[in-house]
ModelCIF file with pLDDT and N, C-alpha, C, O atoms, coordinates in Angstrom:
data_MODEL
#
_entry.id   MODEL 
#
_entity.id                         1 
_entity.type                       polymer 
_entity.pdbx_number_of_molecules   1 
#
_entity_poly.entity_id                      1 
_entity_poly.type                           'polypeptide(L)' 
_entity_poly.nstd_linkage                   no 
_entity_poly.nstd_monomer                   no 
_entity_poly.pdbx_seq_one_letter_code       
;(UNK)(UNK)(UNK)(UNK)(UNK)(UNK)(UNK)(UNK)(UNK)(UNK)(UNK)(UNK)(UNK)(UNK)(UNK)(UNK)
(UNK)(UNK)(UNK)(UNK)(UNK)(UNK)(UNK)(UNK)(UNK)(UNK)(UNK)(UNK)(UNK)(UNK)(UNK)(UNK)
(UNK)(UNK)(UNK)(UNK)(UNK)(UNK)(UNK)(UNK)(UNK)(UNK)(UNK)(UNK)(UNK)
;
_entity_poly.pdbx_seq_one_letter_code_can   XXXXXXXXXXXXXXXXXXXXXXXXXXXXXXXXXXXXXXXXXXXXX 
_entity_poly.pdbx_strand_id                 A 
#
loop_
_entity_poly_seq.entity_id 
_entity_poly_seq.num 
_entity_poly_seq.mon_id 
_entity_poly_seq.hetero 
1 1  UNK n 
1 2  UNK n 
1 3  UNK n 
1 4  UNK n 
1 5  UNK n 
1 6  UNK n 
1 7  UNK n 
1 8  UNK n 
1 9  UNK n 
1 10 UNK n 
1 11 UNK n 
1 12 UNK n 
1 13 UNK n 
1 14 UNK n 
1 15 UNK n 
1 16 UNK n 
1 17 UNK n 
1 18 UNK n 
1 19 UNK n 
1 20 UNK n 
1 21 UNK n 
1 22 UNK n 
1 23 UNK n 
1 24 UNK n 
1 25 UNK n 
1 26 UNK n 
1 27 UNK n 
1 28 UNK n 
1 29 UNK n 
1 30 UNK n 
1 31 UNK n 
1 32 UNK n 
1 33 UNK n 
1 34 UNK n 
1 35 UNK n 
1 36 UNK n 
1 37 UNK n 
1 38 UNK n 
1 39 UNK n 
1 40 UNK n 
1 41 UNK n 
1 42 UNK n 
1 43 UNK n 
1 44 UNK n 
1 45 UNK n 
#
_struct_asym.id          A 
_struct_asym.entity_id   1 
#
loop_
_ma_qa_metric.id 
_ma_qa_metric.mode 
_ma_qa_metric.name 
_ma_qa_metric.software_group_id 
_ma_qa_metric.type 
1 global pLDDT . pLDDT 
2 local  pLDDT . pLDDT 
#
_ma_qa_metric_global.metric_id      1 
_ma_qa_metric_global.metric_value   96.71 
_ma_qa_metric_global.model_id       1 
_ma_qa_metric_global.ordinal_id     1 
#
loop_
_ma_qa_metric_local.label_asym_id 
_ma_qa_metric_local.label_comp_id 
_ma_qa_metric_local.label_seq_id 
_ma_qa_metric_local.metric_id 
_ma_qa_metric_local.metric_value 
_ma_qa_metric_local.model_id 
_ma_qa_metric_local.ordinal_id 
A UNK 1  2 94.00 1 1  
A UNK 2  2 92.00 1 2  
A UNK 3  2 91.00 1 3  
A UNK 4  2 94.00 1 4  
A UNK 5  2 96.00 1 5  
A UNK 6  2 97.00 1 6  
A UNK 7  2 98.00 1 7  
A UNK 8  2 98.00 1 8  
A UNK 9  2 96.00 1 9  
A UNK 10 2 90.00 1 10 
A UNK 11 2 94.00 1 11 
A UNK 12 2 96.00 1 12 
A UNK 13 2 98.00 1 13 
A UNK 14 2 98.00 1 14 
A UNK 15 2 98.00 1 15 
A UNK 16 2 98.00 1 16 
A UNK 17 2 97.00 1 17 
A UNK 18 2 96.00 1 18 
A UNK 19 2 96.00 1 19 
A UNK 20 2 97.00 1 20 
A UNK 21 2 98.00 1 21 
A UNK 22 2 98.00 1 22 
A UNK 23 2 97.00 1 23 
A UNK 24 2 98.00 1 24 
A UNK 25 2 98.00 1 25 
A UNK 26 2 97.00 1 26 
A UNK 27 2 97.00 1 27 
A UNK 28 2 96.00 1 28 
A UNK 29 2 95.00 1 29 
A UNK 30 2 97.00 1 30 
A UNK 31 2 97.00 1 31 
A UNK 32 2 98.00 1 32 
A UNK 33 2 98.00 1 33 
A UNK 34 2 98.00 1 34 
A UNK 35 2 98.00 1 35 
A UNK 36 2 98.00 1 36 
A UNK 37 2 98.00 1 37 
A UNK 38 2 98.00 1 38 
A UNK 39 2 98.00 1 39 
A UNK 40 2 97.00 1 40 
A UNK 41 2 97.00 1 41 
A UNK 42 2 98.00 1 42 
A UNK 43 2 98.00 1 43 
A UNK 44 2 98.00 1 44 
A UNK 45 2 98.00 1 45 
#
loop_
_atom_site.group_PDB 
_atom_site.id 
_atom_site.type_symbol 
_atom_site.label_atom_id 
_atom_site.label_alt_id 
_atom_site.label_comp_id 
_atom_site.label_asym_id 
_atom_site.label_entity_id 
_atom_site.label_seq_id 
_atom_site.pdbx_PDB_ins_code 
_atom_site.Cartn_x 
_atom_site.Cartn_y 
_atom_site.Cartn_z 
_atom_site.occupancy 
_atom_site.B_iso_or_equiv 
_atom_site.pdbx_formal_charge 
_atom_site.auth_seq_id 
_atom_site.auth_comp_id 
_atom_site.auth_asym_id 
_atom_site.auth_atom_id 
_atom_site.pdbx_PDB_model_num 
ATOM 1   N N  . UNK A 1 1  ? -14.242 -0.090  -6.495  1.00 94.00 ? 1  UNK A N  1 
ATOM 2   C CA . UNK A 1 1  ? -15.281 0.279   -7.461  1.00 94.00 ? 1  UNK A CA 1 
ATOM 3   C C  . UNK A 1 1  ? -15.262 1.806   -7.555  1.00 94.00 ? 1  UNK A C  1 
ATOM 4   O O  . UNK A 1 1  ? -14.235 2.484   -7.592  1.00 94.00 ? 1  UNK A O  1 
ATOM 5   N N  . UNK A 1 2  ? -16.583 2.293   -7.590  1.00 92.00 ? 2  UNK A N  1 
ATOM 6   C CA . UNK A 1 2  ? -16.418 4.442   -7.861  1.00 92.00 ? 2  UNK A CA 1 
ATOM 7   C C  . UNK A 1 2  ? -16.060 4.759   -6.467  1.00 92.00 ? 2  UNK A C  1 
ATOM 8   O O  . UNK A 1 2  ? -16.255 5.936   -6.162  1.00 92.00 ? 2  UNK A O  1 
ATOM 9   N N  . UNK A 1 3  ? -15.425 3.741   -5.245  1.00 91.00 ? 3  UNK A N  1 
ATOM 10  C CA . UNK A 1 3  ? -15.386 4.147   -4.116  1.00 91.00 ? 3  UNK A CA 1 
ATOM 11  C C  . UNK A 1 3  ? -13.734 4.540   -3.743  1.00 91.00 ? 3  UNK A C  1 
ATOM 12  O O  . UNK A 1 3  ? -13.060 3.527   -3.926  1.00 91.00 ? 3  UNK A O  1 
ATOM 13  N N  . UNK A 1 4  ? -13.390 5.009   -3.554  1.00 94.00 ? 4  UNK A N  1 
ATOM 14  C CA . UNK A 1 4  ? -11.438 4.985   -2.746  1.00 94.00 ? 4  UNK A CA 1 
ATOM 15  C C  . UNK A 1 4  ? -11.364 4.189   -1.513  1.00 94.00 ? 4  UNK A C  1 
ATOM 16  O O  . UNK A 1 4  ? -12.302 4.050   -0.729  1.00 94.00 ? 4  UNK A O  1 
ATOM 17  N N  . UNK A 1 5  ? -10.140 3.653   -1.384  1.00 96.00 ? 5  UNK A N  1 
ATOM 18  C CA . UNK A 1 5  ? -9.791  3.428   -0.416  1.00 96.00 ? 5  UNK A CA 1 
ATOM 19  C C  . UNK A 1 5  ? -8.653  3.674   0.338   1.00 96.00 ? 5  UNK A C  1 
ATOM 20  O O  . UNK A 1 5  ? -7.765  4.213   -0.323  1.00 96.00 ? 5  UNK A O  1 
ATOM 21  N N  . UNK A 1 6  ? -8.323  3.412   1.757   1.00 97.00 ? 6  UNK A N  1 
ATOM 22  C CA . UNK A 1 6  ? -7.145  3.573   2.173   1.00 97.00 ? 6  UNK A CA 1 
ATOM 23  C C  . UNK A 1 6  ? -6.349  2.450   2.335   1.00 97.00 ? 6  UNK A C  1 
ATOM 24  O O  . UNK A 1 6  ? -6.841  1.455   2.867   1.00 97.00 ? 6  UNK A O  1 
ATOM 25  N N  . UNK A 1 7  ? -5.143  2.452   1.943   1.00 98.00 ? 7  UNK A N  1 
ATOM 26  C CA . UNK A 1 7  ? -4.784  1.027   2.718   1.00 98.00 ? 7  UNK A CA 1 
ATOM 27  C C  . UNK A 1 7  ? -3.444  1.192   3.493   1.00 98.00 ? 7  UNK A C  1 
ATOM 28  O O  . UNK A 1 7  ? -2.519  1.841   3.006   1.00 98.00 ? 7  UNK A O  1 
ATOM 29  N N  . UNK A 1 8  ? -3.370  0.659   4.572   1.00 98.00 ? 8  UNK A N  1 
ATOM 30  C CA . UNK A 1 8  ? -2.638  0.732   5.962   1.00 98.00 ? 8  UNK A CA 1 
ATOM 31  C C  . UNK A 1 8  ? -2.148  -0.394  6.673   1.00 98.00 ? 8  UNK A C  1 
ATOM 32  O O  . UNK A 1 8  ? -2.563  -1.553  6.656   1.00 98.00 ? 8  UNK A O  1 
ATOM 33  N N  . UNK A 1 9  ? -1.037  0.205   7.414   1.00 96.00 ? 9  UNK A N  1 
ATOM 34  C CA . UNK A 1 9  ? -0.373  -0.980  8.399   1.00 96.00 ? 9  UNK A CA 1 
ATOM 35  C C  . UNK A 1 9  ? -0.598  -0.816  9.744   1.00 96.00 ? 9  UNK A C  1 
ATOM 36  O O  . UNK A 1 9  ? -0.300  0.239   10.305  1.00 96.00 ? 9  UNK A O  1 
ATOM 37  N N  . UNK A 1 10 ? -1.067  -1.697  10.290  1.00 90.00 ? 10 UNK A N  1 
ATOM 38  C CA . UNK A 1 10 ? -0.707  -1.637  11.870  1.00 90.00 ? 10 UNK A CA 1 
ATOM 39  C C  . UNK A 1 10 ? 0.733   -1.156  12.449  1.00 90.00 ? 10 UNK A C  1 
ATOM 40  O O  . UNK A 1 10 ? 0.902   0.062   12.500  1.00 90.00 ? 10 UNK A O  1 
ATOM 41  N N  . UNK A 1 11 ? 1.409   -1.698  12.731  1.00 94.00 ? 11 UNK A N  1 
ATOM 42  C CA . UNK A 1 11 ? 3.046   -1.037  12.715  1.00 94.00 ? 11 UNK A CA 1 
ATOM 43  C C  . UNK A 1 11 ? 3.847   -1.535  11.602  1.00 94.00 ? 11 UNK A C  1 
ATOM 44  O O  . UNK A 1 11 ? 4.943   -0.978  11.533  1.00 94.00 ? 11 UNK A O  1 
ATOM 45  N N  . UNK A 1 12 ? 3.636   -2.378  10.751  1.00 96.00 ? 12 UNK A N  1 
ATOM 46  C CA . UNK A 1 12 ? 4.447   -2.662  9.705   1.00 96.00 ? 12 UNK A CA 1 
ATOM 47  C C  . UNK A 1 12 ? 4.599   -1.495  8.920   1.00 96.00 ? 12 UNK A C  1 
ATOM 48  O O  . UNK A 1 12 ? 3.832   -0.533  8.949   1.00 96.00 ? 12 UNK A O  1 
ATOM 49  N N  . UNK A 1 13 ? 6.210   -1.674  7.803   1.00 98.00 ? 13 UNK A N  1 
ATOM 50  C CA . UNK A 1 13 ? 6.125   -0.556  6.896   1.00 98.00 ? 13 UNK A CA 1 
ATOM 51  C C  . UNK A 1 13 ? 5.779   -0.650  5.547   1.00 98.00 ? 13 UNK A C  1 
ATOM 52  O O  . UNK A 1 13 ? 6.515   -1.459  4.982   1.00 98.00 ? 13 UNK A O  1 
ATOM 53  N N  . UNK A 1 14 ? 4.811   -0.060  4.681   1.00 98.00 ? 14 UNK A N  1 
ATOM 54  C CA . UNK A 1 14 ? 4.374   0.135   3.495   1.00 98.00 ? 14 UNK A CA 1 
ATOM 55  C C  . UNK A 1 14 ? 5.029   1.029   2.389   1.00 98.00 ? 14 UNK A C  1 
ATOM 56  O O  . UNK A 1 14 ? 4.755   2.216   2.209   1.00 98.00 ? 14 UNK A O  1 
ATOM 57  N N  . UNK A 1 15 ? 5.809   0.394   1.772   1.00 98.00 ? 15 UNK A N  1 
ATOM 58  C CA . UNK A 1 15 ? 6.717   1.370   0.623   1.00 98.00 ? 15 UNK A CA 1 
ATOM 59  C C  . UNK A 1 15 ? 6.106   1.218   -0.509  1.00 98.00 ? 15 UNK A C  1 
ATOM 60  O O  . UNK A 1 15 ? 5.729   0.143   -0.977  1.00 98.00 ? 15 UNK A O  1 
ATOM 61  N N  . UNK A 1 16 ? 5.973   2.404   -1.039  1.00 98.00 ? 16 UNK A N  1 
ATOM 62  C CA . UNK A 1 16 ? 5.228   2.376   -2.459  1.00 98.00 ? 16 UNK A CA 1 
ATOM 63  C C  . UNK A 1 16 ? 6.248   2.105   -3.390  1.00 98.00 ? 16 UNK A C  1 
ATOM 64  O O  . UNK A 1 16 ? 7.270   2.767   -3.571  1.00 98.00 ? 16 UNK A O  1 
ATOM 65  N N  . UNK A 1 17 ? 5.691   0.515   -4.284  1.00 97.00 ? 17 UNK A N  1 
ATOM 66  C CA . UNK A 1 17 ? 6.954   0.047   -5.204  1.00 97.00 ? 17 UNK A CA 1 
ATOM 67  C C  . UNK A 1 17 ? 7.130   1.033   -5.994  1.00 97.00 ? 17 UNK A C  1 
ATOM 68  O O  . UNK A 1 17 ? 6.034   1.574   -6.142  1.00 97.00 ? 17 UNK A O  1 
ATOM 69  N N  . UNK A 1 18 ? 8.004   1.613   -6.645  1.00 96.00 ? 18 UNK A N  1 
ATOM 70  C CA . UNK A 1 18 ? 8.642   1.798   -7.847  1.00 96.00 ? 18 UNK A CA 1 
ATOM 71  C C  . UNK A 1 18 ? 9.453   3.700   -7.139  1.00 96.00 ? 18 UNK A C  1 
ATOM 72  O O  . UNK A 1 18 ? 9.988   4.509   -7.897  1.00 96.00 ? 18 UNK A O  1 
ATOM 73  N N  . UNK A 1 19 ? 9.300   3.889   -5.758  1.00 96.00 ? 19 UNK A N  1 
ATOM 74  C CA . UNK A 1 19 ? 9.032   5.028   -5.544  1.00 96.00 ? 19 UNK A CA 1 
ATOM 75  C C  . UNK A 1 19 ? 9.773   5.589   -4.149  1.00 96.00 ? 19 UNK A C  1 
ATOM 76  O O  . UNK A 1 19 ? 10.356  6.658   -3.969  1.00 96.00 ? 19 UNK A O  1 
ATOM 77  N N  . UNK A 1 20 ? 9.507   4.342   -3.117  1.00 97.00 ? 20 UNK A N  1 
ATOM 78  C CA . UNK A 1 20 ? 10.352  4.462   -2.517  1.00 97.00 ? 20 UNK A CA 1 
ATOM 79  C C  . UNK A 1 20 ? 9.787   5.053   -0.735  1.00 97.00 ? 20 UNK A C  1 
ATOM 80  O O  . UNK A 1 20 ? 10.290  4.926   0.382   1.00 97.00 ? 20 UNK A O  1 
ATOM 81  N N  . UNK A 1 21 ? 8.368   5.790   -1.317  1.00 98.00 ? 21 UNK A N  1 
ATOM 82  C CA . UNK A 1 21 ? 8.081   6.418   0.065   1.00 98.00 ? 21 UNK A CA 1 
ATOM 83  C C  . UNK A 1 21 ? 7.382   5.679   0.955   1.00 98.00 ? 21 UNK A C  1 
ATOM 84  O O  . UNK A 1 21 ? 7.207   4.555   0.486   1.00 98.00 ? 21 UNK A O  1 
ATOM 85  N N  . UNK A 1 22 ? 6.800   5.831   2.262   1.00 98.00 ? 22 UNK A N  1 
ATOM 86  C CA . UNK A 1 22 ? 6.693   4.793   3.371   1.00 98.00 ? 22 UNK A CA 1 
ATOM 87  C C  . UNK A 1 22 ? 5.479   5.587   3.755   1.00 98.00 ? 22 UNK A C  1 
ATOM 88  O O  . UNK A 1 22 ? 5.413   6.814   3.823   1.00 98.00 ? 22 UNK A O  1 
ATOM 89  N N  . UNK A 1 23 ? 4.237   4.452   4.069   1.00 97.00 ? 23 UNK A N  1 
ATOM 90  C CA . UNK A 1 23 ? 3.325   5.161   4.862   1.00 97.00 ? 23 UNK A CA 1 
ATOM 91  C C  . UNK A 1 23 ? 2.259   4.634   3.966   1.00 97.00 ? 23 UNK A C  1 
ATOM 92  O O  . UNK A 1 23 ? 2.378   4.067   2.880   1.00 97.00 ? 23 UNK A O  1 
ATOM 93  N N  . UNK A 1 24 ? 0.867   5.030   4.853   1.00 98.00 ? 24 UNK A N  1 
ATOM 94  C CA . UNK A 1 24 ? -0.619  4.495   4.278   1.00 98.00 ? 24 UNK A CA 1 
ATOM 95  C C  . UNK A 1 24 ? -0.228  5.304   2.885   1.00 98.00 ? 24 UNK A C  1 
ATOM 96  O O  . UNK A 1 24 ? 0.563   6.138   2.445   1.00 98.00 ? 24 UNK A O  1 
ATOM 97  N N  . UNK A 1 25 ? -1.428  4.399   2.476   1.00 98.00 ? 25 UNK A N  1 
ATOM 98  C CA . UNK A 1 25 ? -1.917  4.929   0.434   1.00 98.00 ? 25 UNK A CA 1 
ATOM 99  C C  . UNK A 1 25 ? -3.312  5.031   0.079   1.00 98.00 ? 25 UNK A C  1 
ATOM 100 O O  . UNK A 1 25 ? -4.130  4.436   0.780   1.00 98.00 ? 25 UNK A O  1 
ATOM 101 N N  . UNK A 1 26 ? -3.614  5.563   -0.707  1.00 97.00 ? 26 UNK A N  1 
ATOM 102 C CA . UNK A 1 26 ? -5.262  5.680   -1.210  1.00 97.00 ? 26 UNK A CA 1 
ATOM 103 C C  . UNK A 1 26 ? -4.936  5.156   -2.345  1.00 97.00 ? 26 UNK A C  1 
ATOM 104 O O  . UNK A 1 26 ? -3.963  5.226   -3.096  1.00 97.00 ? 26 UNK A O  1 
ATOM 105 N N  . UNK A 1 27 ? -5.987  4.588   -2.331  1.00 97.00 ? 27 UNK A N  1 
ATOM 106 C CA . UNK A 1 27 ? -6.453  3.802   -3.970  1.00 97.00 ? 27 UNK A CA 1 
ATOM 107 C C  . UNK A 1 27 ? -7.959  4.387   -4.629  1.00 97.00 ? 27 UNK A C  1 
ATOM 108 O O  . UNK A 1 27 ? -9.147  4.138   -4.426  1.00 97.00 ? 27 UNK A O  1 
ATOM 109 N N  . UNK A 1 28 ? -7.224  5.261   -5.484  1.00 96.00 ? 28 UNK A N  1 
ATOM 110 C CA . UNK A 1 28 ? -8.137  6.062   -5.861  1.00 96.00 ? 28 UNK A CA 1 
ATOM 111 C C  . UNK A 1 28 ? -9.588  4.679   -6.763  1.00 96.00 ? 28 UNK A C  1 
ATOM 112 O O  . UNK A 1 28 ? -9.508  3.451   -6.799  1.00 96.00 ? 28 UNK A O  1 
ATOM 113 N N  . UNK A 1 29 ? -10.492 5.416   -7.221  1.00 95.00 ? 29 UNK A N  1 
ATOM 114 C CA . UNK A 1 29 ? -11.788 5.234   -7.457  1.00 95.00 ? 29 UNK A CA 1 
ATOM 115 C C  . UNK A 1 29 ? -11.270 4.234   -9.191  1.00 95.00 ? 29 UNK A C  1 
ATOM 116 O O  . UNK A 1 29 ? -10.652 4.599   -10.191 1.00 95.00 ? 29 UNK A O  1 
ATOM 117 N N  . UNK A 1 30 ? -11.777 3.199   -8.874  1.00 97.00 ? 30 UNK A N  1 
ATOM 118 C CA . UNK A 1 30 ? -11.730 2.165   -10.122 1.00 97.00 ? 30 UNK A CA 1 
ATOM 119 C C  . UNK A 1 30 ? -10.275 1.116   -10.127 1.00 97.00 ? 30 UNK A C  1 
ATOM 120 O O  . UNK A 1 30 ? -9.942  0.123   -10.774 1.00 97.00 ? 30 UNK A O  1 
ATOM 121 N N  . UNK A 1 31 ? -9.570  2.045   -8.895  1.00 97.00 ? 31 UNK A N  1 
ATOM 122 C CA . UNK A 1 31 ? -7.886  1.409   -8.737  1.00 97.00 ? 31 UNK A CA 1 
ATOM 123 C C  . UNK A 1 31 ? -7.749  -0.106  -8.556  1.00 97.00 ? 31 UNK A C  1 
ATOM 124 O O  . UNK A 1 31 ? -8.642  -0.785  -8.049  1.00 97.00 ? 31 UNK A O  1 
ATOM 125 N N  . UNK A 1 32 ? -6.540  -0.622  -9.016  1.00 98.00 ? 32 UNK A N  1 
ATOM 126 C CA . UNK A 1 32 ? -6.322  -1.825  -8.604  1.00 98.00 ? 32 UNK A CA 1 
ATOM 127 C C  . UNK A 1 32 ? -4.999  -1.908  -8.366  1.00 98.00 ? 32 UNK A C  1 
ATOM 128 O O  . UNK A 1 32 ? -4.254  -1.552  -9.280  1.00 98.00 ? 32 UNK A O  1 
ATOM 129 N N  . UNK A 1 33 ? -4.172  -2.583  -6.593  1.00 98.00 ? 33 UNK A N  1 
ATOM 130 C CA . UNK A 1 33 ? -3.217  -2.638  -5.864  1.00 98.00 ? 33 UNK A CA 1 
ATOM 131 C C  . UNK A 1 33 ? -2.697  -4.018  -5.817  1.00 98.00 ? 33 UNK A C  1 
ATOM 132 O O  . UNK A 1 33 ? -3.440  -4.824  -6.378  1.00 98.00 ? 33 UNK A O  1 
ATOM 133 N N  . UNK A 1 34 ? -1.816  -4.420  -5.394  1.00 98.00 ? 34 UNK A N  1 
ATOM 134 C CA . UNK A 1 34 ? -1.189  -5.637  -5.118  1.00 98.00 ? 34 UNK A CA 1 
ATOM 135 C C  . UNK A 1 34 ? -0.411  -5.190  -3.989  1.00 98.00 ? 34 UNK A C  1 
ATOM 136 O O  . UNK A 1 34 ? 0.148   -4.131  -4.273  1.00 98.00 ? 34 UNK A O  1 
ATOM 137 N N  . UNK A 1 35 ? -0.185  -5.539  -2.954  1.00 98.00 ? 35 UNK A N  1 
ATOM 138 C CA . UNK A 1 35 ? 0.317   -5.566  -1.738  1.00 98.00 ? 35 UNK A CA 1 
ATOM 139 C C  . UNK A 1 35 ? 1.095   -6.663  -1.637  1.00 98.00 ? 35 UNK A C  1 
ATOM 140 O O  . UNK A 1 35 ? 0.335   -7.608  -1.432  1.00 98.00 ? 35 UNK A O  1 
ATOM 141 N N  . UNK A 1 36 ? 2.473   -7.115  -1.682  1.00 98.00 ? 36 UNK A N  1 
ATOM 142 C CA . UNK A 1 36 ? 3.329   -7.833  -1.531  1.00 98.00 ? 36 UNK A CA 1 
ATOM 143 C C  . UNK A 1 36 ? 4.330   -7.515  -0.096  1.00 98.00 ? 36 UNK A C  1 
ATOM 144 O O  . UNK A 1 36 ? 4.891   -6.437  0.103   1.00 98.00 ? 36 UNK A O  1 
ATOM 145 N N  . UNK A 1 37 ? 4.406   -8.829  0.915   1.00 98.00 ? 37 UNK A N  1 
ATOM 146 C CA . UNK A 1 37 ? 5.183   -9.004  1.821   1.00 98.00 ? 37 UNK A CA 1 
ATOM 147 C C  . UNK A 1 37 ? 6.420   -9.044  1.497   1.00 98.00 ? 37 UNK A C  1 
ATOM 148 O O  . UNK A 1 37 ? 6.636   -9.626  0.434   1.00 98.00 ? 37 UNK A O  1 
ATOM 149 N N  . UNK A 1 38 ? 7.272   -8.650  2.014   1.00 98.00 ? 38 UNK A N  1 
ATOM 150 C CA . UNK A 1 38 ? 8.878   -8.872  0.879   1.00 98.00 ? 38 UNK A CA 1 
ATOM 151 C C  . UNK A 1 38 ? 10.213  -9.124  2.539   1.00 98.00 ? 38 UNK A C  1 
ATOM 152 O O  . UNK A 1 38 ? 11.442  -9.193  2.549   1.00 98.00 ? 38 UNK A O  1 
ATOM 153 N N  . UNK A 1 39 ? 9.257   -9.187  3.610   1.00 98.00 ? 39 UNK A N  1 
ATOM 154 C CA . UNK A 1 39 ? 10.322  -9.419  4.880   1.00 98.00 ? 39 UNK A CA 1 
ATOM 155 C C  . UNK A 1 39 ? 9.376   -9.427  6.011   1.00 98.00 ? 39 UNK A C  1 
ATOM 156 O O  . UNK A 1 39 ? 8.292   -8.844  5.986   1.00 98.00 ? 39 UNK A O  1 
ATOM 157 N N  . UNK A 1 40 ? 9.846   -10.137 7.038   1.00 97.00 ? 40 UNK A N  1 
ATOM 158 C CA . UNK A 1 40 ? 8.887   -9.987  8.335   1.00 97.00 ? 40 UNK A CA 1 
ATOM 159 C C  . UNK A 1 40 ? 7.897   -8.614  8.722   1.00 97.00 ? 40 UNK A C  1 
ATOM 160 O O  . UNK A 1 40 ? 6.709   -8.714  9.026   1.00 97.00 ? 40 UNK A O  1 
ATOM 161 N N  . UNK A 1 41 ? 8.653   -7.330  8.642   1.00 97.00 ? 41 UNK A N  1 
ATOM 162 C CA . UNK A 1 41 ? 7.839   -6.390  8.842   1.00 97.00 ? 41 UNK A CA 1 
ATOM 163 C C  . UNK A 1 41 ? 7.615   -5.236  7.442   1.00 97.00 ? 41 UNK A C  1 
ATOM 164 O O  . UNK A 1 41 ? 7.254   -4.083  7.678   1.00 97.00 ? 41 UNK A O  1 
ATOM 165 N N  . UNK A 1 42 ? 7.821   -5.612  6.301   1.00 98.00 ? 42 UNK A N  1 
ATOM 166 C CA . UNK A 1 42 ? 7.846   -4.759  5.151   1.00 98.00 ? 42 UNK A CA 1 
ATOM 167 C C  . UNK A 1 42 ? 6.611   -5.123  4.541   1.00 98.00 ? 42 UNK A C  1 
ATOM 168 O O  . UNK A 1 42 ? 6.249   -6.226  4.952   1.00 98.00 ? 42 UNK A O  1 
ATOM 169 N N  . UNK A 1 43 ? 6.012   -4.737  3.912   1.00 98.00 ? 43 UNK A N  1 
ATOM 170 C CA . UNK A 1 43 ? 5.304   -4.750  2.710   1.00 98.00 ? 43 UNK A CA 1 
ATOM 171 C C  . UNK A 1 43 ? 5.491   -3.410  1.368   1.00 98.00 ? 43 UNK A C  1 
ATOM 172 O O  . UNK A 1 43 ? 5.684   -2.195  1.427   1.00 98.00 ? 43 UNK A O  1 
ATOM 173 N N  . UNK A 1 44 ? 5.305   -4.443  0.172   1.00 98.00 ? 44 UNK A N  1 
ATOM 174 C CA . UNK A 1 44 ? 5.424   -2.857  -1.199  1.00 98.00 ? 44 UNK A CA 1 
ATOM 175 C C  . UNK A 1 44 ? 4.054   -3.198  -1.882  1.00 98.00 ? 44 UNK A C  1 
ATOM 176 O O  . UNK A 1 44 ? 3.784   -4.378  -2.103  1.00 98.00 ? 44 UNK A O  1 
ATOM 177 N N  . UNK A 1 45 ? 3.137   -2.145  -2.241  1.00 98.00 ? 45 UNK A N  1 
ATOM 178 C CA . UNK A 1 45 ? 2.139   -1.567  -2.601  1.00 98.00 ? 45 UNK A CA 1 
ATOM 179 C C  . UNK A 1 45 ? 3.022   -0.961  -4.340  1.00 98.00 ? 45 UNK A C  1 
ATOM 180 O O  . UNK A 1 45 ? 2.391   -0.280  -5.148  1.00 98.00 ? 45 UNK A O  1 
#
């Protein structure tokens, strides 16, 4: 909503689709994410 968030892995890795880089993300204020598993320890944002 008007709020941000962070979103994060415990030790898994988070690659931002279209982009390539690895690591937590903010979802800025009104944002909307999809988080897809794509292998045992991957996920793309």
């Amino acid at each position: 909503s008007a709020q941000a968030a962070t979103i994060t892995t415990a030790t898994d890795t988070l690659i931002l689709g279209g982009v390539g880089t690895v690591g937590s993300r903010t979802l800025g204020s009104y944002g909307m994410a999809t988080v897809m598993k794509v292998a045992p320890t991957t996920w793309y944002i």
